[in-house]
Protein backbone atom coordinates (compact mmCIF):
# COMPACT_ATOMS: atom_id res chain seq x y z
CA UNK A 1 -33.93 14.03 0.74
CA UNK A 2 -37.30 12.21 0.56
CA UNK A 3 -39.73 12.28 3.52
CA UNK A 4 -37.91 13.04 6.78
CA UNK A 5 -39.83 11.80 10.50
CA UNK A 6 -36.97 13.50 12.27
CA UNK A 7 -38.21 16.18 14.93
CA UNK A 8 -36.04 18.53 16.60
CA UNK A 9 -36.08 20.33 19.66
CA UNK A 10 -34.28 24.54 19.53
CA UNK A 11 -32.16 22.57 22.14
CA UNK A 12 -31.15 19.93 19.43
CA UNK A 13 -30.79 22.94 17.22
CA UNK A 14 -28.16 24.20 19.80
CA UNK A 15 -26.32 21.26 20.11
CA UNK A 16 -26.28 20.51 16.33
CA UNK A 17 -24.92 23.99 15.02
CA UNK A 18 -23.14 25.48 18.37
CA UNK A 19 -25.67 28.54 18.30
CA UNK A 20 -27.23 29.56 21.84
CA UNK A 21 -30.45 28.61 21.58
CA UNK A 22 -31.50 32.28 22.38
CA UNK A 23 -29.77 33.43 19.31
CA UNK A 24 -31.58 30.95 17.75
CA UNK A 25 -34.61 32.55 18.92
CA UNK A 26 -33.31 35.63 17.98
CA UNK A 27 -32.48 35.29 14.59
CA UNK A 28 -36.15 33.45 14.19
CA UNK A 29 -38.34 36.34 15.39
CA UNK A 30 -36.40 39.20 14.32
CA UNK A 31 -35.07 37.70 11.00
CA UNK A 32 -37.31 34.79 10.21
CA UNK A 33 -34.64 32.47 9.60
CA UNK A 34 -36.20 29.66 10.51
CA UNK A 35 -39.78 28.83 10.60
CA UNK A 36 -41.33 26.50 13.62
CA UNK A 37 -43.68 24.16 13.68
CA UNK A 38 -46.36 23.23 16.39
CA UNK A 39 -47.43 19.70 17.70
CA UNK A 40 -51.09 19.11 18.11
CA UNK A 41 -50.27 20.08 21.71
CA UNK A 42 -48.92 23.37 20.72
CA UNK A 43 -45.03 22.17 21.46
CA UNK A 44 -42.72 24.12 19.42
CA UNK A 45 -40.30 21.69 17.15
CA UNK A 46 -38.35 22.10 14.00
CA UNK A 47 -37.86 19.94 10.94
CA UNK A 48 -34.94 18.61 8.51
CA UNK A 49 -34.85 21.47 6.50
CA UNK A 50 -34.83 24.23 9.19
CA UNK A 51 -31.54 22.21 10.61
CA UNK A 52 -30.52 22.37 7.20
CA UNK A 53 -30.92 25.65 6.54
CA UNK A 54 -29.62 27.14 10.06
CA UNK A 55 -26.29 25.21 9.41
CA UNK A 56 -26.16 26.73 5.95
CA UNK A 57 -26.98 30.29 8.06
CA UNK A 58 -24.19 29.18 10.29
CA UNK A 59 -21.78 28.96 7.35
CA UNK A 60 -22.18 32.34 5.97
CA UNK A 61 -22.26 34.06 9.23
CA UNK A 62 -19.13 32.76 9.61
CA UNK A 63 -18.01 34.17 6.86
CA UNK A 64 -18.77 38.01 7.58
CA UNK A 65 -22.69 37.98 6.43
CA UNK A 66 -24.84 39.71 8.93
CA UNK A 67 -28.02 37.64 10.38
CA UNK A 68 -29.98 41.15 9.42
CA UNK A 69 -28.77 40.62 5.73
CA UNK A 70 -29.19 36.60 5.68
CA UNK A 71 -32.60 37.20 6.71
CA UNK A 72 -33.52 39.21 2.84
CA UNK A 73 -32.44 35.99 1.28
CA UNK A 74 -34.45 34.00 -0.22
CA UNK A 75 -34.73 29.99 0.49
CA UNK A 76 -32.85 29.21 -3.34
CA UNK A 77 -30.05 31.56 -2.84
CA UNK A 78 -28.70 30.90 0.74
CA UNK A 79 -27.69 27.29 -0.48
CA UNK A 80 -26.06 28.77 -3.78
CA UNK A 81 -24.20 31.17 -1.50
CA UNK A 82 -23.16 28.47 0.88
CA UNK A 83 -21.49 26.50 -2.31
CA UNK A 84 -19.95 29.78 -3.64
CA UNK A 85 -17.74 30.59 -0.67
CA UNK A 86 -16.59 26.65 0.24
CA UNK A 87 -13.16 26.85 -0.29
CA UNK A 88 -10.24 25.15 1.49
CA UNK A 89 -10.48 26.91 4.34
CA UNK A 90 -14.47 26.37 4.68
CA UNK A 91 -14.30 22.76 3.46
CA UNK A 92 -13.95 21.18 6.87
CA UNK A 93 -17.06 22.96 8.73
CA UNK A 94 -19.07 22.59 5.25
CA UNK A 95 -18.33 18.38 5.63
CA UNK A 96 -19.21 18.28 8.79
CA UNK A 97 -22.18 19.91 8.69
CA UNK A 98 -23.30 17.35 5.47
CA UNK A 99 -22.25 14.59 7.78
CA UNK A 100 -24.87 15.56 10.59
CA UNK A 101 -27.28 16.02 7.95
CA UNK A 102 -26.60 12.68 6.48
CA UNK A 103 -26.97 11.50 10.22
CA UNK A 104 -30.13 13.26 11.15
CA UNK A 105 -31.45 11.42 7.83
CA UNK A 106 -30.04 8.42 7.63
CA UNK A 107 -28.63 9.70 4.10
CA UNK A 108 -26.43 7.38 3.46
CA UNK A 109 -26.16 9.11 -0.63
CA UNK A 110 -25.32 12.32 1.58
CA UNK A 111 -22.16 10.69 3.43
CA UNK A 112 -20.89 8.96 -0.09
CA UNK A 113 -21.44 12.17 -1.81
CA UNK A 114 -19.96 14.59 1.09
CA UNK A 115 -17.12 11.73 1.10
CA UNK A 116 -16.20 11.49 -2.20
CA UNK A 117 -15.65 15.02 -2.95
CA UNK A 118 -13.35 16.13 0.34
CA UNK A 119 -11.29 12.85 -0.89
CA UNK A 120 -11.20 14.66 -4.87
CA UNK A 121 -9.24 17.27 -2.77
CA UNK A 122 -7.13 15.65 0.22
CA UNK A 123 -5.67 12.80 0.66
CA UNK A 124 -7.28 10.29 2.80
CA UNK A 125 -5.44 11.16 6.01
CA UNK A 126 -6.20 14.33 5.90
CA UNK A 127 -10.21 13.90 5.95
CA UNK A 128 -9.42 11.26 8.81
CA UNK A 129 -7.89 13.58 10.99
CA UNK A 130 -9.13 16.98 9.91
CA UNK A 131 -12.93 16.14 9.96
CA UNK A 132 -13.45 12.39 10.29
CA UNK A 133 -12.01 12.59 14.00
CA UNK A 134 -13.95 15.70 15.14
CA UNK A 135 -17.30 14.27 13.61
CA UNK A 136 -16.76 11.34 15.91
CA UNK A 137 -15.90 13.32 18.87
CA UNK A 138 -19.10 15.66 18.34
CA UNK A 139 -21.25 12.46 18.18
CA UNK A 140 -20.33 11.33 21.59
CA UNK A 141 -21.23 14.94 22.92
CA UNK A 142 -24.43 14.84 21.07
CA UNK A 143 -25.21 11.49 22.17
CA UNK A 144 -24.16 12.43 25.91
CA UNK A 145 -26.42 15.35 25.51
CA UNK A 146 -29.35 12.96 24.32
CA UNK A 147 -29.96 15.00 20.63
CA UNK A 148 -28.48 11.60 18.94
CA UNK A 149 -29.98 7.75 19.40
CA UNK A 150 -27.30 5.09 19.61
CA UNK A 151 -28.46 4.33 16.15
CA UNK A 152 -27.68 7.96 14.48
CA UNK A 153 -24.45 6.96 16.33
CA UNK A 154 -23.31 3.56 14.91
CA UNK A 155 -24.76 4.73 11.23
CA UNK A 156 -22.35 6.99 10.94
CA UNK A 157 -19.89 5.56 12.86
CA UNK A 158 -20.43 2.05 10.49
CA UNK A 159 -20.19 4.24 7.56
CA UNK A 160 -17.04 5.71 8.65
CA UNK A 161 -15.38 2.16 10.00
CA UNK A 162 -16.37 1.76 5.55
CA UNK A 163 -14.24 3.86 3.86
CA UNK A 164 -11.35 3.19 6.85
CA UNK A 165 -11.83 -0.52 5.38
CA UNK A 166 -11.75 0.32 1.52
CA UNK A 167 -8.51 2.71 1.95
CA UNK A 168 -6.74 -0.32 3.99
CA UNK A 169 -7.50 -2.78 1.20
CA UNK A 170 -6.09 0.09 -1.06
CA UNK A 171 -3.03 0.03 0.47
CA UNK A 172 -2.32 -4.08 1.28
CA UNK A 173 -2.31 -4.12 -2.70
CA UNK A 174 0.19 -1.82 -3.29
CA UNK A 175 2.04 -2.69 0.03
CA UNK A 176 5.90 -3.50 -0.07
CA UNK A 177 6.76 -5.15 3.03
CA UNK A 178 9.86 -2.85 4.86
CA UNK A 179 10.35 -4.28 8.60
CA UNK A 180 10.38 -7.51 10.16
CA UNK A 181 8.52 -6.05 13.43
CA UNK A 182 4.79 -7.44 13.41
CA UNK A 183 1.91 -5.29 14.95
CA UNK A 184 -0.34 -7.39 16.37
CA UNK A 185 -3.61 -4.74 17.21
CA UNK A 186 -6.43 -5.79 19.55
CA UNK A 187 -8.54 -4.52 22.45
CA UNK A 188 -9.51 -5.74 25.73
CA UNK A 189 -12.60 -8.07 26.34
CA UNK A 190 -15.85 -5.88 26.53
CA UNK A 191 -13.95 -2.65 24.48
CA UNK A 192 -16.03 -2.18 21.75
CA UNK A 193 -14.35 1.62 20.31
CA UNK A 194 -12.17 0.46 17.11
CA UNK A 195 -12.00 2.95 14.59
CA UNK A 196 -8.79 4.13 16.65
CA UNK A 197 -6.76 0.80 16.45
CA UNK A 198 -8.38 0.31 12.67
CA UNK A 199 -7.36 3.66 11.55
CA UNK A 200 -3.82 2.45 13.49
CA UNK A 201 -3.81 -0.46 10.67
CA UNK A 202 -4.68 1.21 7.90
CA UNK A 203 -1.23 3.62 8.46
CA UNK A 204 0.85 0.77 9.31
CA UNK A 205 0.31 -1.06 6.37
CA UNK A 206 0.47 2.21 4.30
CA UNK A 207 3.97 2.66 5.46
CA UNK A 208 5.08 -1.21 4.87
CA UNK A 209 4.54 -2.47 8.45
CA UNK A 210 2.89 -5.88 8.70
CA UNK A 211 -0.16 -5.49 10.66
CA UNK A 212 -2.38 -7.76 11.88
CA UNK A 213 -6.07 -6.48 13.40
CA UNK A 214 -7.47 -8.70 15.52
CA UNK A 215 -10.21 -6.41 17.05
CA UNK A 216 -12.48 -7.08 20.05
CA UNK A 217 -13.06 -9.85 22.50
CA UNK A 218 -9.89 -11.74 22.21
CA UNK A 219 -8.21 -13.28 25.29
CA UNK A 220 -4.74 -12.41 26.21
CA UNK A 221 -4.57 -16.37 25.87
CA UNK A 222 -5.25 -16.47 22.93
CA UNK A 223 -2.24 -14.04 21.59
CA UNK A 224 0.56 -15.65 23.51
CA UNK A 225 1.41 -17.52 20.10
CA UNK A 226 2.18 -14.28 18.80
CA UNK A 227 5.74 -13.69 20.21
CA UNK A 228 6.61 -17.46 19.09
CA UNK A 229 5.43 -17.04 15.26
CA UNK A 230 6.98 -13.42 14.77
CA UNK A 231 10.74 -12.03 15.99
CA UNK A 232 9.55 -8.42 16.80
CA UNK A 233 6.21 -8.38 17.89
CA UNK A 234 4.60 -4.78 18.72
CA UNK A 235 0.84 -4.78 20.55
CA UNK A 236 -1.32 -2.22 20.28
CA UNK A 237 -4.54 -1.52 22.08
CA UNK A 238 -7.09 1.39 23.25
CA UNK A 239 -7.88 2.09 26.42
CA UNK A 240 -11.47 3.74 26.12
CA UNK A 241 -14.09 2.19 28.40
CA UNK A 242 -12.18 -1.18 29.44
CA UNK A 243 -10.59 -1.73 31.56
CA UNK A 244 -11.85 0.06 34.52
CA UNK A 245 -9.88 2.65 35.98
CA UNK A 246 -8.59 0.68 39.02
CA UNK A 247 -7.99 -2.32 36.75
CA UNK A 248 -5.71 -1.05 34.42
CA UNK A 249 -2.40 -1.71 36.32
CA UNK A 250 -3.63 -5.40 36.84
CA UNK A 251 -4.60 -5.57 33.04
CA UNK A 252 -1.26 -4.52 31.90
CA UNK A 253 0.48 -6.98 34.60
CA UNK A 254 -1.36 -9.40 32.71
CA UNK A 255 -0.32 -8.55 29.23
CA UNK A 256 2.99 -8.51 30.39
CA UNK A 257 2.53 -11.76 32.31
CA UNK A 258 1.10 -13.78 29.26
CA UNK A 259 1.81 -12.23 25.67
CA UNK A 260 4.82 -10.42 26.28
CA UNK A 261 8.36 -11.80 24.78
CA UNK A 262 11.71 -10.14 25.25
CA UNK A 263 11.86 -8.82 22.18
CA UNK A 264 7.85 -7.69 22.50
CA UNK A 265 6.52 -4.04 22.87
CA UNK A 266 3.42 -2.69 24.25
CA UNK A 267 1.37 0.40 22.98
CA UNK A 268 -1.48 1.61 24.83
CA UNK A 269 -4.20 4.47 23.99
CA UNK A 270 -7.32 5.50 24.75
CA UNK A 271 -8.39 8.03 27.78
CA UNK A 272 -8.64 5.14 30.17
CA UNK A 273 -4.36 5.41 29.70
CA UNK A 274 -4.20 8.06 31.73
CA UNK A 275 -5.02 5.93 34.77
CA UNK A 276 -1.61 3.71 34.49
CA UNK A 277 0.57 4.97 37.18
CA UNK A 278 3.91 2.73 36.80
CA UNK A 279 6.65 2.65 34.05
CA UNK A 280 7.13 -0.80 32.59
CA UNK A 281 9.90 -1.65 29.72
CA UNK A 282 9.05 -1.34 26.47
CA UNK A 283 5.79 0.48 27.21
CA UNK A 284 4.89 3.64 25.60
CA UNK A 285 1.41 5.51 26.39
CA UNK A 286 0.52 7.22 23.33
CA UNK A 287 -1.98 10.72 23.62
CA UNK A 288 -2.84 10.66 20.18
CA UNK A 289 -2.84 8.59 16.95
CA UNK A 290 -0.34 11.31 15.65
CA UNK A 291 2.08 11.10 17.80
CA UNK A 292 1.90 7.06 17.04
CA UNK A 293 2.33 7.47 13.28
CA UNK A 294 4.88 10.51 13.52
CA UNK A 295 7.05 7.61 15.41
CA UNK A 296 6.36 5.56 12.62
């Protein structure tokens, strides 16, 4: 993986693989799974390859191996264990634990190769929501919990928002046009989480919707031409981080206010949904992206 700056902390280590950090601690003195390193100021800290390997300790625990046993192993065969037992089952927890890896690193070689061979198995959807999703949702804990930088955060993330991109432009070449309802996607001014509303695009053009993503920072203004240039006009947006919680009702008065036609329909998710407290026509509050494309 070439030479690798990153330092972590056994709280990072805790974080990262889910194990107490006392277990950790355990498994280190008793065991010598993993073997510490000291600052010059005597401060205990662990590198790459001790993440690497405790994830890789992780996996096989999981799979009935005592930590007394792991411990005999040598370095060489707890990786060729680790890619004996992947299976279906194992797949997901084995990809996500590559994916923090190729985040820790900034291996972007580790993502593409991780990538390409859950997609040799499952169709895209599938790696969205089965490990895509809860990678992204375990980066915002990490981050909250301070063992990621915003930059671990949007390389992945970026990488991600990639192959969401490449599968879309997959499917507008093969797309055969089946409704005249137009879904015009966007999010409020100041909302920068997309990957919702772009994942939202790539299955409505998969399933012969016309879609148009018009992403971040546009005014309502400027999408009142919408309901005027198409006869069934759907808009979508996420609700993450804008608006604020006690703006939310006066947002949506304003959707309705400026953008909305008769014939128009509003879908709304994100977290920040659950603070709309009145019914409106042709509104539906959507808890998950399933539920969206199960409607589909």
């Amino acid at each position: 993986m070439g030479t690798i700056s990153t330092k972590f902390s056994i709280r990072d280590l805790e974080n990262l693989s889910g194990v107490k950090a006392h277990t950790i601690r355990i498994w280190e003195k008793r065991y010598g799974i993993l073997n510490p390193m000291r600052t010059d100021t005597n401060i205990r800290y662990y590198d790459s390859e001790n993440l690497k390997k405790l994830l890789n300790v992780v996996l096989l625990h999981k799979h009935g191996y005592k930590i007394s046993k792991i411990g005999t192993f040598g370095e060489e065969r707890i990786p060729q264990m680790v890619r004996q037992i992947i299976s279906e089952k194992s797949a997901k927890n084995h990809a996500l634990n590559a994916f923090k890896l190729a985040m820790m690193n900034f291996d972007q070689q580790m993502f593409f190769n991780t990538y390409d061979s859950l997609l040799s198995e499952k169709p895209f959807n599938k790696v969205f929501y089965e490990v895509f999703l809860p990678l992204l949702d375990e980066i915002g804990l990490l981050w909250q919990s301070g063992t990621v930088t915003p930059a671990h955060e949007h390389f992945i993330c970026n990488l991600v928002r990639q192959k969401v991109f490449c599968q879309t432009e997959k499917a507008e070449k093969e797309m055969v046009v089946k409704s005249e309802r137009c879904f015009v996607l966007f999010l409020p001014q100041h909302e920068m989480h997309e990957m919702g509303l772009l994942y939202l695009h790539y299955e409505l053009i998969s399933r012969g919707y016309r879609s148009i993503y018009l992403g971040e920072g546009i005014p309502l203004s400027s999408l009142s031409e919408m309901k005027n240039t198409f006869k069934e006009v759907t808009f979508a947006t996420y609700f993450t981080v804008e608006p604020k919680p006690d703006e939310v009702e006066s947002y949506i008065d304003q959707v309705y206010a400026q953008i909305m036609g008769t014939s128009s329909e509003l879908w709304i998710f994100g977290k920040r949904s659950g603070a709309i407290e009145r019914s409106r026509p042709r509104l539906t509050v959507f808890q998950s992206l399933k539920s969206a494309v199960e409607l589909l």
